[in-house]
C-alpha atoms as a PDB file:
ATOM      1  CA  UNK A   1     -10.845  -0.694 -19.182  1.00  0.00           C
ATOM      2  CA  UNK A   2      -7.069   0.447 -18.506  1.00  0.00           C
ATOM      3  CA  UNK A   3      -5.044   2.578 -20.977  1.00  0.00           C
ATOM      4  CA  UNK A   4      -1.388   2.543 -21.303  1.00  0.00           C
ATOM      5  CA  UNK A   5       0.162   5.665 -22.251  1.00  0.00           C
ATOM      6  CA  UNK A   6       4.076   6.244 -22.857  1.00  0.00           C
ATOM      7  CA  UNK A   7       6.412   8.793 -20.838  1.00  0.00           C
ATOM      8  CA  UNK A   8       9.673   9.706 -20.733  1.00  0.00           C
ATOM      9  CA  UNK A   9      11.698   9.395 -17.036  1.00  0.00           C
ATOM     10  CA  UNK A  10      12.837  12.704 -16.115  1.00  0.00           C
ATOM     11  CA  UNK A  11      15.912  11.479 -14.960  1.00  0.00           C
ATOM     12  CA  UNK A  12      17.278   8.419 -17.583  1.00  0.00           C
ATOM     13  CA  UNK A  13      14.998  10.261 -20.561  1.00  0.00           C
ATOM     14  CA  UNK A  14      14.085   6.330 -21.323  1.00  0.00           C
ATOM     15  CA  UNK A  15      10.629   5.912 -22.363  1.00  0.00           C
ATOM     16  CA  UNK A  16       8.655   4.165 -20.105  1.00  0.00           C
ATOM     17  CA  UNK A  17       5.277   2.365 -20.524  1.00  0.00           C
ATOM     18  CA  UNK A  18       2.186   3.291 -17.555  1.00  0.00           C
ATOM     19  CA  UNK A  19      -1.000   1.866 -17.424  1.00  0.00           C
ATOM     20  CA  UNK A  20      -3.576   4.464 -16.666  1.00  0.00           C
ATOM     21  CA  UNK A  21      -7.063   4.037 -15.066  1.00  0.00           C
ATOM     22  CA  UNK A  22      -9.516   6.523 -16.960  1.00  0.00           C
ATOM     23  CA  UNK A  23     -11.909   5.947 -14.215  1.00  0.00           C
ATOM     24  CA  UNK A  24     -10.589   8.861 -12.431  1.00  0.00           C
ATOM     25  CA  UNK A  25     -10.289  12.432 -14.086  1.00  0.00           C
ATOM     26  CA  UNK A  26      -7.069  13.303 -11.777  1.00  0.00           C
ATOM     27  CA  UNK A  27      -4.757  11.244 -10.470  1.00  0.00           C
ATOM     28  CA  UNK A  28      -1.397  12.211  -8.718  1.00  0.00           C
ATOM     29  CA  UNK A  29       0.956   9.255  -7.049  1.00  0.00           C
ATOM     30  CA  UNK A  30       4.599   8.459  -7.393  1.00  0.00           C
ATOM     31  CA  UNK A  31       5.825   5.432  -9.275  1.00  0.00           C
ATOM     32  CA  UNK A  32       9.617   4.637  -9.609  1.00  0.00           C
ATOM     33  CA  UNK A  33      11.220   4.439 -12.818  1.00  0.00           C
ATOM     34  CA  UNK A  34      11.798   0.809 -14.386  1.00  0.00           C
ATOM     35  CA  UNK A  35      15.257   1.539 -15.490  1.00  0.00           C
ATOM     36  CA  UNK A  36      16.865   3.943 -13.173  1.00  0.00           C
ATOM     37  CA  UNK A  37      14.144   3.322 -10.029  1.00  0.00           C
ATOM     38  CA  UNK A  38      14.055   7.356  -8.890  1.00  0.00           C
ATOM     39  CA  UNK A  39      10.620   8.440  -7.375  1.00  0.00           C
ATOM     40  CA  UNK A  40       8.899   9.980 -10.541  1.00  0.00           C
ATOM     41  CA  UNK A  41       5.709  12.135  -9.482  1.00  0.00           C
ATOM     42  CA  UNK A  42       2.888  11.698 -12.130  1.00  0.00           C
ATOM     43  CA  UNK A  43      -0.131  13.870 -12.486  1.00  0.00           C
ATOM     44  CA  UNK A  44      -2.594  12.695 -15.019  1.00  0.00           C
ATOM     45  CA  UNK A  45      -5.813  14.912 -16.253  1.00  0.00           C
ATOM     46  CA  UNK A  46      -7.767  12.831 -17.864  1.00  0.00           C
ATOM     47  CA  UNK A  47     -11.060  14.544 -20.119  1.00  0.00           C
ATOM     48  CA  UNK A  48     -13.368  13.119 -22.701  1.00  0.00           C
ATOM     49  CA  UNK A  49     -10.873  13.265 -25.426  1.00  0.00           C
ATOM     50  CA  UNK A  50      -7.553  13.330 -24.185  1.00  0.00           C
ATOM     51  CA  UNK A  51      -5.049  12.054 -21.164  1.00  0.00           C
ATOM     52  CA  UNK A  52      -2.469  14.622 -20.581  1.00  0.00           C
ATOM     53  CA  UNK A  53       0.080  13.020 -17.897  1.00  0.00           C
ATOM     54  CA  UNK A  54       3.158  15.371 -16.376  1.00  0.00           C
ATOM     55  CA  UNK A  55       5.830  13.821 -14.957  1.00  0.00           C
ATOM     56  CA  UNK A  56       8.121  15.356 -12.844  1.00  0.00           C
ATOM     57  CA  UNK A  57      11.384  14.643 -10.453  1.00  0.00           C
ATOM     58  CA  UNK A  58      11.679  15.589  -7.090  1.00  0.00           C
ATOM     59  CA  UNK A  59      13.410  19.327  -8.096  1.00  0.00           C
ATOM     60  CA  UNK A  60      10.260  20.164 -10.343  1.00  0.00           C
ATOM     61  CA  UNK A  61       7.666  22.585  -9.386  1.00  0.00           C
ATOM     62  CA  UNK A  62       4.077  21.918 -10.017  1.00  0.00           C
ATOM     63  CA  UNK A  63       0.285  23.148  -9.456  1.00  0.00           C
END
């Protein structure tokens, strides 16, 4: 069963709308943004309770 889960683009700020496969615990890929179509880079940690999803633009650090 998918999940959708709302973010905000770090580039436009507009709220955008993912669907999310809780299949997988952790998941990184790029998907563009709908409104302004820059690369975003989401990381999603998914555990029995709760998705946490980061997304970041091409100038943001992550581990």
């Amino acid at each position: 069963m998918l999940d959708t889960k709302n973010i905000q683009c770090p580039y436009c700020s507009e709220t955008i709308e993912l669907v999310i496969d809780p299949s997988e615990p952790h998941q990184e890929y790029i998907e563009d943004c709908f409104v302004c179509c820059r690369p975003i880079h989401l990381i999603v940690d998914i555990d029995s309770n709760n998705t946490n999803i980061q997304a970041l633009s091409e100038d943001d650090d992550y581990y």
